[in-house]
N, C-alpha and C. Protein backbone atom coordinates (compact mmCIF):
# COMPACT_ATOMS: atom_id res chain seq x y z
N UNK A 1 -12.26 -6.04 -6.97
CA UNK A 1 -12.14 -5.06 -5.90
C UNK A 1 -13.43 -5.05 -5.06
N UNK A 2 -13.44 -4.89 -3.58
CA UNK A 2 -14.23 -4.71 -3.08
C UNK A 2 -15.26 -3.58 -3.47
N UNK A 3 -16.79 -3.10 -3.41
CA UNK A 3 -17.41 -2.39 -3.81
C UNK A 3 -17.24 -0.86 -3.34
N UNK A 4 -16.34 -0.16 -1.87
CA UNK A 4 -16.47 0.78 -1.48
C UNK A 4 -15.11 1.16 -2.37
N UNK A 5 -14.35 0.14 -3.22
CA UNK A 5 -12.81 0.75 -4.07
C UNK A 5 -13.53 0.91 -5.57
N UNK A 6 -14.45 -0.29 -5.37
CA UNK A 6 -14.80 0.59 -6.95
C UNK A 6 -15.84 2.13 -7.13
N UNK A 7 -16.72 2.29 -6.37
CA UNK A 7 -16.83 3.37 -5.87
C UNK A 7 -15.97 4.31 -5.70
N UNK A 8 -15.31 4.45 -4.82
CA UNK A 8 -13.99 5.19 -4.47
C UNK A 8 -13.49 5.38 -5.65
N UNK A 9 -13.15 4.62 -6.72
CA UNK A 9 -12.76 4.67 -8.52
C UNK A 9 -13.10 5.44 -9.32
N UNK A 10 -14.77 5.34 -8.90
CA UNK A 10 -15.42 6.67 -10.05
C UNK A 10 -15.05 7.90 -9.38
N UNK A 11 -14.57 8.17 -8.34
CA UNK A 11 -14.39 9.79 -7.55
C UNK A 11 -13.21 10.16 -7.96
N UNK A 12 -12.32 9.78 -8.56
CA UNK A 12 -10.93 9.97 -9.10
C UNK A 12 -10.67 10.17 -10.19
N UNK A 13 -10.38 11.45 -10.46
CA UNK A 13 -10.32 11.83 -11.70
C UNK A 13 -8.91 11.53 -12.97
N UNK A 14 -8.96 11.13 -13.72
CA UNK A 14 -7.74 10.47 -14.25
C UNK A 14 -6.19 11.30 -14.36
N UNK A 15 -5.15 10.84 -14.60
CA UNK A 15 -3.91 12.01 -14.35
C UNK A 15 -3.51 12.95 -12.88
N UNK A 16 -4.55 12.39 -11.90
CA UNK A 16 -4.25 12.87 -10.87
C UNK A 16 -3.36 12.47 -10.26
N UNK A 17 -3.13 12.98 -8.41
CA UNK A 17 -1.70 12.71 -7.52
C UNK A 17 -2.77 11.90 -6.75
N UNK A 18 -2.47 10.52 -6.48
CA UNK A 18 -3.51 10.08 -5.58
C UNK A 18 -2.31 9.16 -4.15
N UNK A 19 -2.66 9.60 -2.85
CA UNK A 19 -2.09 8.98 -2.10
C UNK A 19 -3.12 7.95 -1.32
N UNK A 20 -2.96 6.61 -1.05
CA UNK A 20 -3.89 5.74 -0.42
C UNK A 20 -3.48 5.09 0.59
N UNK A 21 -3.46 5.40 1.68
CA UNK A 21 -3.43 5.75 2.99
C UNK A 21 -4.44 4.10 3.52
N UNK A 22 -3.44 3.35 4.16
CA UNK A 22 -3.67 2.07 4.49
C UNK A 22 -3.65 1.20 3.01
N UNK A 23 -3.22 1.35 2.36
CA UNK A 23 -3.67 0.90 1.13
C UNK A 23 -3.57 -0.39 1.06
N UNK A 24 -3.16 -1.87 2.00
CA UNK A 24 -3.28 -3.15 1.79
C UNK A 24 -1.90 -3.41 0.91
N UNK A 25 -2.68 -4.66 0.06
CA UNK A 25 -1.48 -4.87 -1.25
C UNK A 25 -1.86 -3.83 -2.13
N UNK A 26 -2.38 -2.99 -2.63
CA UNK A 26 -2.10 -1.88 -3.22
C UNK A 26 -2.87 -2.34 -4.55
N UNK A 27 -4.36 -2.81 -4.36
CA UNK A 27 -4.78 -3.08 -5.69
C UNK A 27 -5.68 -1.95 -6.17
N UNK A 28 -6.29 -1.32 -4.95
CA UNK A 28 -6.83 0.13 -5.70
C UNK A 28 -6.03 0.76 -6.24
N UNK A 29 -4.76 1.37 -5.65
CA UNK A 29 -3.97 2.34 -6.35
C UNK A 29 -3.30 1.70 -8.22
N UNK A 30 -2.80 0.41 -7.67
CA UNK A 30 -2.44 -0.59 -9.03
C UNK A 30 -3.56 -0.42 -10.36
N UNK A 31 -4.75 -0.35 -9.89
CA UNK A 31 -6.22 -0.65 -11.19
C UNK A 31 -5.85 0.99 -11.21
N UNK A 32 -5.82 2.05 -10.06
CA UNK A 32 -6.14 3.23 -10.51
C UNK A 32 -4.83 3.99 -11.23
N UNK A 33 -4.08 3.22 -11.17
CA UNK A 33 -2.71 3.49 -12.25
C UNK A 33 -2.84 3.35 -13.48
N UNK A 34 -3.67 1.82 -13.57
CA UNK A 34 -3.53 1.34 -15.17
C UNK A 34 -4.99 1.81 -15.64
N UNK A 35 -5.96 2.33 -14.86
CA UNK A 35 -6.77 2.46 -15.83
C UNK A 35 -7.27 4.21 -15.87
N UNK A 36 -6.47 4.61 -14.67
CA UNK A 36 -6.80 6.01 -14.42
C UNK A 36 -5.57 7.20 -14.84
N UNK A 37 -4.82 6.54 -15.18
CA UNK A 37 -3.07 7.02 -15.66
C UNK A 37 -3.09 8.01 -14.13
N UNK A 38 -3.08 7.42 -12.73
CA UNK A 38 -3.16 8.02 -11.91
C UNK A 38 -1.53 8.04 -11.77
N UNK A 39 -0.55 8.95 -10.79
CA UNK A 39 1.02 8.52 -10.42
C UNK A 39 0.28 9.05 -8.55
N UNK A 40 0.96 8.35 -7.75
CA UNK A 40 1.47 8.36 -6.20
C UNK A 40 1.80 7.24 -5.52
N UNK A 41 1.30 7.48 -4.40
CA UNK A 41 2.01 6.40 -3.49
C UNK A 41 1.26 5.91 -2.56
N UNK A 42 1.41 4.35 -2.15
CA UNK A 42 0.58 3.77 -1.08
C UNK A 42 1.42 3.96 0.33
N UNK A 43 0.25 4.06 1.05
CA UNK A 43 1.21 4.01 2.81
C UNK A 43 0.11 2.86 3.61
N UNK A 44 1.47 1.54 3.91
CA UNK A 44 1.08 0.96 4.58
C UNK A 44 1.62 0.76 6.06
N UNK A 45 1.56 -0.68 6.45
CA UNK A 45 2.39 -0.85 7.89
C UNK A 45 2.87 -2.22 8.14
N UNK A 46 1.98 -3.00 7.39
CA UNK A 46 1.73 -4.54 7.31
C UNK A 46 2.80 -4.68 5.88
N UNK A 47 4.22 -5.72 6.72
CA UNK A 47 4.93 -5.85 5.68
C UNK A 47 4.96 -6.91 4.70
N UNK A 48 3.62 -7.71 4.87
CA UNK A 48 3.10 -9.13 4.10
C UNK A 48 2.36 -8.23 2.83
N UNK A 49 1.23 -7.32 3.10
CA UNK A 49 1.04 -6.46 2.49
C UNK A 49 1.64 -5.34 1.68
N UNK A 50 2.76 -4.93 1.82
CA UNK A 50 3.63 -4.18 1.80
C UNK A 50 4.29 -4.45 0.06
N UNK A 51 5.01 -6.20 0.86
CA UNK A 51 5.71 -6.86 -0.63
C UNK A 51 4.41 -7.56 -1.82
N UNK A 52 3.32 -7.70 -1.22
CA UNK A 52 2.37 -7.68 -2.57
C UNK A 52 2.12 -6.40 -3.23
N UNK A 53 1.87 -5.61 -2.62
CA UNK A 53 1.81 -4.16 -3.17
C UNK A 53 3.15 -3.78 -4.15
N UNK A 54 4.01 -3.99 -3.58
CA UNK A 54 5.41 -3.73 -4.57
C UNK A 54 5.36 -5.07 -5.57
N UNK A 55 4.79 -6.33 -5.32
CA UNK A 55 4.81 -7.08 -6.28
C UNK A 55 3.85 -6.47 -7.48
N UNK A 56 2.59 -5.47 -7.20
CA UNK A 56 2.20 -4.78 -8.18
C UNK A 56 2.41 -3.92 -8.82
N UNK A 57 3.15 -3.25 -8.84
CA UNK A 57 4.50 -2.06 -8.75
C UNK A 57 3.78 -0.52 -8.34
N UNK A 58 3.76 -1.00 -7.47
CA UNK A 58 3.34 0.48 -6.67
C UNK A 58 4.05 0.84 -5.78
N UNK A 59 4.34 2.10 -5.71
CA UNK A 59 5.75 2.58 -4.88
C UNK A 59 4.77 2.82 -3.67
N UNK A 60 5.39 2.41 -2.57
CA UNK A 60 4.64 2.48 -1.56
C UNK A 60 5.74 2.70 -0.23
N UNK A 61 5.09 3.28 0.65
CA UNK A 61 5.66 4.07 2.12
C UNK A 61 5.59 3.67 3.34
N UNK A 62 6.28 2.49 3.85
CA UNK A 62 6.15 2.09 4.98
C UNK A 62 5.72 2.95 6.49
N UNK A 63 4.81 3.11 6.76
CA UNK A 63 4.46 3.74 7.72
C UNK A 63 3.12 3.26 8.27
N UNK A 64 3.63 4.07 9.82
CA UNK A 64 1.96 3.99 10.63
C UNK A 64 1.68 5.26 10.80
N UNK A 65 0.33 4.64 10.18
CA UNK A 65 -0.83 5.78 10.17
C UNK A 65 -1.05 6.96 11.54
N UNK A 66 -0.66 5.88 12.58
CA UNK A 66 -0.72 6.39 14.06
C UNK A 66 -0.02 7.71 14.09
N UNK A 67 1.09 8.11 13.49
CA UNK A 67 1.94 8.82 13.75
C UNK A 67 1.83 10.08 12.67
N UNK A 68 0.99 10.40 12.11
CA UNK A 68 0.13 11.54 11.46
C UNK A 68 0.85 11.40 9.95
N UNK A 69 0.92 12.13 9.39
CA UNK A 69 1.46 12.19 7.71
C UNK A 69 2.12 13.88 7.41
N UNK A 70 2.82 13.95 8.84
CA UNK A 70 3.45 14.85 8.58
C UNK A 70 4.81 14.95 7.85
N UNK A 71 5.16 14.11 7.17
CA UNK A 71 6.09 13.79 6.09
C UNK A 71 5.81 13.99 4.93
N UNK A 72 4.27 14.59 4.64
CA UNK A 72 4.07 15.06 3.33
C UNK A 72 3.54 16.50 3.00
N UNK A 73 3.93 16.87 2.46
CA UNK A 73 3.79 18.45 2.42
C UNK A 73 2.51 18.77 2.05
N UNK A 74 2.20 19.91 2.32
CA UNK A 74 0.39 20.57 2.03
C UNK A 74 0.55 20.51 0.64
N UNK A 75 -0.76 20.07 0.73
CA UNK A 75 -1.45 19.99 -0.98
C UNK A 75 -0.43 19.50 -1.88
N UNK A 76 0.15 18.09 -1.71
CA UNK A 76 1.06 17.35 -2.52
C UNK A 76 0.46 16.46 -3.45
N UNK A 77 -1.03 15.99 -2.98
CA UNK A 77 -1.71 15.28 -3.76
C UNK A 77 -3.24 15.67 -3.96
N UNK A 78 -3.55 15.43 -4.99
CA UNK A 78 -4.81 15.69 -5.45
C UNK A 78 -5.78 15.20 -4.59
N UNK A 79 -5.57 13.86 -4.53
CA UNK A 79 -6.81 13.01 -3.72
C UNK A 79 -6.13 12.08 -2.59
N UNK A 80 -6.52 11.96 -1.27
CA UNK A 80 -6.23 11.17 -0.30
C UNK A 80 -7.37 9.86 0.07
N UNK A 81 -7.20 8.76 -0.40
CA UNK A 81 -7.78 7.83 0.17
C UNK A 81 -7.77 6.99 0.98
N UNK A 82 -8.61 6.85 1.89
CA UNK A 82 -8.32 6.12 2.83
C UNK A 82 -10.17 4.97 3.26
N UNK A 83 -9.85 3.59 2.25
CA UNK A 83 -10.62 2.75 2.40
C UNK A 83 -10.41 1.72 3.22
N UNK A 84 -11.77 1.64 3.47
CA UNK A 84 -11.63 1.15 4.92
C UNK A 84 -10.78 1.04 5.91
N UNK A 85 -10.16 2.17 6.42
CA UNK A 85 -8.65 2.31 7.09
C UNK A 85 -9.03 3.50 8.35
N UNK A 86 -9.95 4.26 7.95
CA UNK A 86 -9.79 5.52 9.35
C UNK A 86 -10.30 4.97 10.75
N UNK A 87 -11.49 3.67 10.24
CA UNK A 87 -11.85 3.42 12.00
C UNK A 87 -10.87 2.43 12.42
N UNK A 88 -9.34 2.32 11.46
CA UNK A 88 -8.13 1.32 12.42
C UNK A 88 -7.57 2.58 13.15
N UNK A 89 -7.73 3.36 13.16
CA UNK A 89 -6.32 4.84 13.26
C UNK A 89 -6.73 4.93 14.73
N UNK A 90 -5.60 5.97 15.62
CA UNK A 90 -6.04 6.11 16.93
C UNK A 90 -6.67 7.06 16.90
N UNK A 91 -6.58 7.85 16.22
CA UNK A 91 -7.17 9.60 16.06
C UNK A 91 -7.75 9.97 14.70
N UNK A 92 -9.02 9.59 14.43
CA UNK A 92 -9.54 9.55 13.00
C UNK A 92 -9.67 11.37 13.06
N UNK A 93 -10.16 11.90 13.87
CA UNK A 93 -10.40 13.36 13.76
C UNK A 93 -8.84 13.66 13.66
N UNK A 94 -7.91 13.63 14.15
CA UNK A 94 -6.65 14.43 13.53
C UNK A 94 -6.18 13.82 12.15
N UNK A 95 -6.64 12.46 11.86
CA UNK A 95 -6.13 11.78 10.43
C UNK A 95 -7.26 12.52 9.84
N UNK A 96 -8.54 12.61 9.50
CA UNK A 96 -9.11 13.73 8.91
C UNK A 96 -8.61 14.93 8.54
N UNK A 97 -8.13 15.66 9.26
CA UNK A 97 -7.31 16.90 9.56
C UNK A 97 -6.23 17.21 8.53
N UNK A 98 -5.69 15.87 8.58
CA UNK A 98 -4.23 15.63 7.95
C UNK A 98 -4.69 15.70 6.47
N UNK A 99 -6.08 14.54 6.08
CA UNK A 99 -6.15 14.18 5.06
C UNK A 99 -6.14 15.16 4.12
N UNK A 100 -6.89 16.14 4.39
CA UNK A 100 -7.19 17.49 4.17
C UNK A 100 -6.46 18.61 3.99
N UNK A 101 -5.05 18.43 4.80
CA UNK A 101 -3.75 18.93 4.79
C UNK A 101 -3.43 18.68 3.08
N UNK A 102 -3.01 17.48 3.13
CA UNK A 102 -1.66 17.04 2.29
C UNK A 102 -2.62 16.32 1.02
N UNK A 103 -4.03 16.72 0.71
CA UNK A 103 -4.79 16.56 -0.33
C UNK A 103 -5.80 17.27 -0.61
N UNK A 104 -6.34 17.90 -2.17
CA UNK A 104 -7.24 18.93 -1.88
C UNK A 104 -8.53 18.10 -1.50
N UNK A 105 -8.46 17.13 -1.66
CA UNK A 105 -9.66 16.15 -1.78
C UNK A 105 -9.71 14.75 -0.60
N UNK A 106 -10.67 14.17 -0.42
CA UNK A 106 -10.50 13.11 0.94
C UNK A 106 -11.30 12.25 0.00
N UNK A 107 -10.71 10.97 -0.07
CA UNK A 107 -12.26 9.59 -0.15
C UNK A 107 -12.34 8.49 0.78
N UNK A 108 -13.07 9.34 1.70
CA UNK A 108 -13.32 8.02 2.84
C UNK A 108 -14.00 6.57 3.17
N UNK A 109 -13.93 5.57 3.18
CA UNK A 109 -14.66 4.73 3.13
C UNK A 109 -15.10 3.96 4.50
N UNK A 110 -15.86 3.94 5.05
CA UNK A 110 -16.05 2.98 6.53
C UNK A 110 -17.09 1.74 6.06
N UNK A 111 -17.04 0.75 7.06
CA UNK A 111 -18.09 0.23 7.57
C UNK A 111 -19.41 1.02 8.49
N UNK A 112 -20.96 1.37 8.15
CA UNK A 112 -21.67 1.46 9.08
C UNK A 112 -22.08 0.92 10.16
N UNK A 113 -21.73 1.33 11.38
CA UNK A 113 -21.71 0.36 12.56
C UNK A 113 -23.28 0.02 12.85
N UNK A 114 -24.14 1.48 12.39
CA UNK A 114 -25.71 1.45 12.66
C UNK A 114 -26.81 0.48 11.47
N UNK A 115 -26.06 -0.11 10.86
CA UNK A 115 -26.80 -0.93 9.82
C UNK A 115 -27.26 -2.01 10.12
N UNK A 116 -28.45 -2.35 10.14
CA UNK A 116 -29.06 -3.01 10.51
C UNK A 116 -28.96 -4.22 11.11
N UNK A 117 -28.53 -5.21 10.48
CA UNK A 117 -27.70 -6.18 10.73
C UNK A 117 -26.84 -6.46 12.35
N UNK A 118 -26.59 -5.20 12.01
CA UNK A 118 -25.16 -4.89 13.19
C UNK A 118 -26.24 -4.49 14.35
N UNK A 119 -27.22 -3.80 14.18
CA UNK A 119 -28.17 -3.88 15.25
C UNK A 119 -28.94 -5.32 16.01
N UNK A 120 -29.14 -6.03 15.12
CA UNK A 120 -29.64 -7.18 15.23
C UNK A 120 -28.50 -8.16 15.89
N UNK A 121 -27.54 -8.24 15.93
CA UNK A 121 -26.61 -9.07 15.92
C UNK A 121 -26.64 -8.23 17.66
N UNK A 122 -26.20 -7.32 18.13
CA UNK A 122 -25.79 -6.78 19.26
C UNK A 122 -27.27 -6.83 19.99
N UNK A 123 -28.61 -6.30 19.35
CA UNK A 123 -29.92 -5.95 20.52
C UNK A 123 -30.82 -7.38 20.54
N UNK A 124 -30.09 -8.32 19.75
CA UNK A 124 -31.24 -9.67 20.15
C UNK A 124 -30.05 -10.66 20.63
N UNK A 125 -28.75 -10.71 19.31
CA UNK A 125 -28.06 -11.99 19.79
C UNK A 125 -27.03 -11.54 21.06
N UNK A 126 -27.22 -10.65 21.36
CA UNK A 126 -26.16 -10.01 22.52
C UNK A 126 -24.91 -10.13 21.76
N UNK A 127 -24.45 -10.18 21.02
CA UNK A 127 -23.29 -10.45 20.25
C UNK A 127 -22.26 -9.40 19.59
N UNK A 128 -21.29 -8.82 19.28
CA UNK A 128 -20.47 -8.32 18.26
C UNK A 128 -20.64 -8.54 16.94
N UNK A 129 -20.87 -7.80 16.18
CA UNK A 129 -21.55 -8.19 15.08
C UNK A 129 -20.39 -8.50 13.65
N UNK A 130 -20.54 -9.72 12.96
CA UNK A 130 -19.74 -10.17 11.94
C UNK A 130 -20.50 -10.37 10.73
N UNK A 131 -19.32 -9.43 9.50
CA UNK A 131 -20.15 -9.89 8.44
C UNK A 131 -19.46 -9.30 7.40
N UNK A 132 -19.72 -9.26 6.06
CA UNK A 132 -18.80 -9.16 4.59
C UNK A 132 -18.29 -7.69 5.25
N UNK A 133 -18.63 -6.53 5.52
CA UNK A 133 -18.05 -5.64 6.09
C UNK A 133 -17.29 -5.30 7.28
N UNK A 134 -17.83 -6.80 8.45
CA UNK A 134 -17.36 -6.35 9.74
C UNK A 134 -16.44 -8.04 9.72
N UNK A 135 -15.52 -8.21 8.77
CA UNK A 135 -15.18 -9.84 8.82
C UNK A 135 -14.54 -10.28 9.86
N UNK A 136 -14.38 -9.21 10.98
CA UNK A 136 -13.30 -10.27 12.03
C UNK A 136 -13.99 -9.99 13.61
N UNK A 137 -13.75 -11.02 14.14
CA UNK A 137 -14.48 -11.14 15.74
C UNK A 137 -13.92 -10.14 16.23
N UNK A 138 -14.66 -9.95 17.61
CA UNK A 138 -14.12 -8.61 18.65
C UNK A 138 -12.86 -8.81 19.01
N UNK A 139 -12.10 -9.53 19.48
CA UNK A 139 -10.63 -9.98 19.79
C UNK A 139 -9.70 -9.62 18.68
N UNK A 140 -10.17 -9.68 17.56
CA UNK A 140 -9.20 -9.61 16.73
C UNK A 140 -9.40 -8.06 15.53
N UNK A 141 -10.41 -7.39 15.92
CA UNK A 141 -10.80 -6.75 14.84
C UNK A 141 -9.66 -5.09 14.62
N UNK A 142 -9.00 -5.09 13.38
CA UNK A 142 -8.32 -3.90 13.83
C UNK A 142 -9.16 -2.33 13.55
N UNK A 143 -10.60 -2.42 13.64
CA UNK A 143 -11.47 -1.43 13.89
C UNK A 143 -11.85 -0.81 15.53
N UNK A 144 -11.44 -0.23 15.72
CA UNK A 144 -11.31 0.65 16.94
C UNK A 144 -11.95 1.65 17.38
N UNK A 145 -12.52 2.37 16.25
CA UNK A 145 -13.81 3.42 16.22
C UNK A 145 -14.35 3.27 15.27
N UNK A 146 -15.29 2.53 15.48
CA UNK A 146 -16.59 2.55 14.73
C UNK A 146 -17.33 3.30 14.87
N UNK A 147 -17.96 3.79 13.61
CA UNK A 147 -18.58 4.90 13.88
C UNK A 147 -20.14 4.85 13.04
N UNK A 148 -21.32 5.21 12.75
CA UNK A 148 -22.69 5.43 11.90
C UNK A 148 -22.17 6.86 10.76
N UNK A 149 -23.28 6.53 10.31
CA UNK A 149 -23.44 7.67 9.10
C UNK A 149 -22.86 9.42 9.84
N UNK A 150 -24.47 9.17 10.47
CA UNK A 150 -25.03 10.39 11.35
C UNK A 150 -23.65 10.97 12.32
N UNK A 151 -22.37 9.86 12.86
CA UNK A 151 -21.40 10.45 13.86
C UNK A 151 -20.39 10.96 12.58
N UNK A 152 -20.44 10.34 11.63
CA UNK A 152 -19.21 11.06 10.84
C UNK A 152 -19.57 12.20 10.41
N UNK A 153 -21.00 12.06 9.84
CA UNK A 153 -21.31 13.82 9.00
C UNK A 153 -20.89 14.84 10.60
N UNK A 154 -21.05 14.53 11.96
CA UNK A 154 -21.60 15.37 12.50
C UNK A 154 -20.01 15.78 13.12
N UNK A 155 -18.73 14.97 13.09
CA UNK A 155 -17.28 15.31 12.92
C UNK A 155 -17.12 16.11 11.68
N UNK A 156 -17.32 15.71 10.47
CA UNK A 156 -17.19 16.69 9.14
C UNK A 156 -17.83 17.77 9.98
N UNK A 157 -19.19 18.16 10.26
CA UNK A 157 -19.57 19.52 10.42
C UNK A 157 -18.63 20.68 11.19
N UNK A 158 -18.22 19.41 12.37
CA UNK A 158 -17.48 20.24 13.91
C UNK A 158 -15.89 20.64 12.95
N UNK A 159 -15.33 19.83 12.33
CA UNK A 159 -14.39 20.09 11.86
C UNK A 159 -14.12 20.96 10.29
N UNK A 160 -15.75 21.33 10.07
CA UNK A 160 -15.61 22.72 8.85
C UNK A 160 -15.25 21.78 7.59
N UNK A 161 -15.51 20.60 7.53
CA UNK A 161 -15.38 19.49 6.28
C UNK A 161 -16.81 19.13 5.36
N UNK A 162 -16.38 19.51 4.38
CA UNK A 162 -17.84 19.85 3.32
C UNK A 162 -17.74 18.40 2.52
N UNK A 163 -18.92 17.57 2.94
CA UNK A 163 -18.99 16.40 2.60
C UNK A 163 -19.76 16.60 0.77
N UNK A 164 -18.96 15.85 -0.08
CA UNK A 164 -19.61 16.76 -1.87
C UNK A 164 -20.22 15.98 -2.24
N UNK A 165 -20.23 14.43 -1.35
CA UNK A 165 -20.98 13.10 -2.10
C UNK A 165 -20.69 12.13 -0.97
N UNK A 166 -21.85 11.64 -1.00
CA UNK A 166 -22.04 10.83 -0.07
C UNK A 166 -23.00 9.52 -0.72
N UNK A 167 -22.06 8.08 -1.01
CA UNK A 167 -22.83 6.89 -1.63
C UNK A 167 -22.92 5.89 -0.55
N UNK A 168 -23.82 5.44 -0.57
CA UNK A 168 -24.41 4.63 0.47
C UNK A 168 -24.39 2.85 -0.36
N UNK A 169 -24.16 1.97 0.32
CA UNK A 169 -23.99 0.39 -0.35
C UNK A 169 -24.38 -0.67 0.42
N UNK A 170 -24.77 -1.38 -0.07
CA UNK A 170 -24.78 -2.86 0.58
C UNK A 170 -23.15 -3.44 0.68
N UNK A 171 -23.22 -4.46 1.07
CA UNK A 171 -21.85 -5.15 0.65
C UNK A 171 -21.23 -5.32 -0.88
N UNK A 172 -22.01 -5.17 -1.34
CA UNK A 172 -21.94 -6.01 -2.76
C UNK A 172 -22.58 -4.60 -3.88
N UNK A 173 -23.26 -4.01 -3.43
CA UNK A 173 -24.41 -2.90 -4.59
C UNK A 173 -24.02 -1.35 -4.04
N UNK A 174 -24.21 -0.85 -5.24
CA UNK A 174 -23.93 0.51 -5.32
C UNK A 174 -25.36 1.37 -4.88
N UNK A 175 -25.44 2.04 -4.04
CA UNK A 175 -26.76 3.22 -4.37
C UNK A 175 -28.10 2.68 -4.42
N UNK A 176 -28.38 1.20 -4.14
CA UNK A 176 -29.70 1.00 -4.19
C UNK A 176 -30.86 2.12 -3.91
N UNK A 177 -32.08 2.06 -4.47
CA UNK A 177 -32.86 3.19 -4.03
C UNK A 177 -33.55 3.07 -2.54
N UNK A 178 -33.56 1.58 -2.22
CA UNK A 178 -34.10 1.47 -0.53
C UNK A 178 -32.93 1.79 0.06
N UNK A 179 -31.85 1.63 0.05
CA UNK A 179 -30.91 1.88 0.96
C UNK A 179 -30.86 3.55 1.46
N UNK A 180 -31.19 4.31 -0.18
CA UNK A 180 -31.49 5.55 0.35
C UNK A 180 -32.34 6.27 1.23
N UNK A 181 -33.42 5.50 1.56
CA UNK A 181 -34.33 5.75 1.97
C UNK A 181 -34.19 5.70 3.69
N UNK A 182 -33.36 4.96 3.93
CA UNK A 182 -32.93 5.46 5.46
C UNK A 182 -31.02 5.10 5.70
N UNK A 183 -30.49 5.42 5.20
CA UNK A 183 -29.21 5.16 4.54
C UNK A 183 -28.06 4.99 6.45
N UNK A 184 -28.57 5.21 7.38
CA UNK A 184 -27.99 5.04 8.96
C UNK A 184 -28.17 3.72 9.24
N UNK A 185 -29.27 2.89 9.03
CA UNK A 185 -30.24 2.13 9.56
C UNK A 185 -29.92 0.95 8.18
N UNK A 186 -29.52 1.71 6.94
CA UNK A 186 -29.99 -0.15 5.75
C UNK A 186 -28.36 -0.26 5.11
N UNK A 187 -27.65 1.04 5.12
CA UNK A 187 -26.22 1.27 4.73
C UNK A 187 -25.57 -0.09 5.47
N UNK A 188 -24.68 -0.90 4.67
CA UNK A 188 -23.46 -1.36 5.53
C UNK A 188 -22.35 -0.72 4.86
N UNK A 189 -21.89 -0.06 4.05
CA UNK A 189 -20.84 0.52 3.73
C UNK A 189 -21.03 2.20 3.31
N UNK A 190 -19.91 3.49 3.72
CA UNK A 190 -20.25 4.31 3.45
C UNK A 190 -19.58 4.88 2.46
N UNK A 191 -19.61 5.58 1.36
CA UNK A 191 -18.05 6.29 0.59
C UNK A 191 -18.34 7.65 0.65
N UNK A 192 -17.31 8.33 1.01
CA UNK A 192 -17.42 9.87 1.07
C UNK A 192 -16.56 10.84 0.17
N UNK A 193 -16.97 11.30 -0.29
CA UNK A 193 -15.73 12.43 -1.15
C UNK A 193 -15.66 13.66 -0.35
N UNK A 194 -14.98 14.34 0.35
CA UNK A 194 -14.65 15.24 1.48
C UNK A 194 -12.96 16.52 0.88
N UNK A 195 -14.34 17.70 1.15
CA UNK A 195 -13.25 18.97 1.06
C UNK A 195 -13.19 20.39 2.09
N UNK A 196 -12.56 20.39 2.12
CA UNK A 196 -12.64 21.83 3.35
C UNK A 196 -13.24 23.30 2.93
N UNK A 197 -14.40 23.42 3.82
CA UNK A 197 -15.01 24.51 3.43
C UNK A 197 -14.38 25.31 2.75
């Protein structure tokens, strides 16, 4: 698993309702079944993705994200995840909204757009920046709002969303102690655990 799902792993408490929101082929929810005795459901859109996910047996919900998750009732699931999936959405502040709706709990995961790298790549090579977090060119990338550390806490604030943990990563490493040390600027990946005031 990529490092922001195994992360995302330890925030999930076992026997819970977990819904995972973009979920791919469905290998977070699949590991967090068999090793978390988790029960819910994946929602994807991509139907290549779709039949691997059911090849793992995860019951999963054909849908776009675009069109809100008003098909699931308030507080139906324990935990709502959504890795690496909110900067594809058209409206991450109303999919926030939602997440929060129809889970007592949020685990968000992005790419940091302000990480270093990504600075370097745009203020010297004039370029769009590519890399284990940002893997696809500007033409093709289905990230649409990208966003830094500093713009998401400061949506959680406007929107009354009490951020309970906040882990900061390389591509590959959990929590390094330099990364903490300016976590906007050395972060390329963010994980958030998110609840409403």
């Amino acid at each position: 698993m990529r490092i922001d799902q195994q992360v995302a792993e330890s925030l999930i408490r076992p026997g819970t309702r977990v819904l995972d929101l973009g979920c791919g082929d469905g290998e977070l929810l699949a590991h967090l079944k068999a090793t978390h005795g988790v029960s819910g459901y994946g929602v994807e859109i991509d139907p290549d993705k779709i039949t691997q996910a059911i090849g793992r047996g995860i019951d999963i919900i054909e849908h776009d994200l675009n069109q809100g998750l008003s098909g699931f009732p308030d507080h139906s699931f324990d935990y709502a995840i959504m890795a690496q999936a909110i900067q594809a959405v058209d409206d991450p502040r109303a999919m926030l909204i939602d997440l929060l709706r129809v889970a007592d709990t949020a685990v968000v995961t992005f790419p940091n757009f302000a990480h270093i790298k990504n600075r370097i790549d745009l203020g010297v090579f004039g370029q769009m920046p590519m890399s284990k977090s940002l893997p696809h060119a500007w033409f093709n990338t289905p990230n649409i709002h990208l966003c830094t550390i500093k713009d998401f806490e400061r949506l959680c604030a406007e929107l009354g969303i009490r951020v309970i943990q906040r882990i900061v990563t390389t591509s590959t490493e959990k929590d390094p102690w330099w990364v903490k040390l300016a976590p906007n600027l050395t972060a390329a990946l963010v994980i958030y655990q998110l609840k409403l005031k």
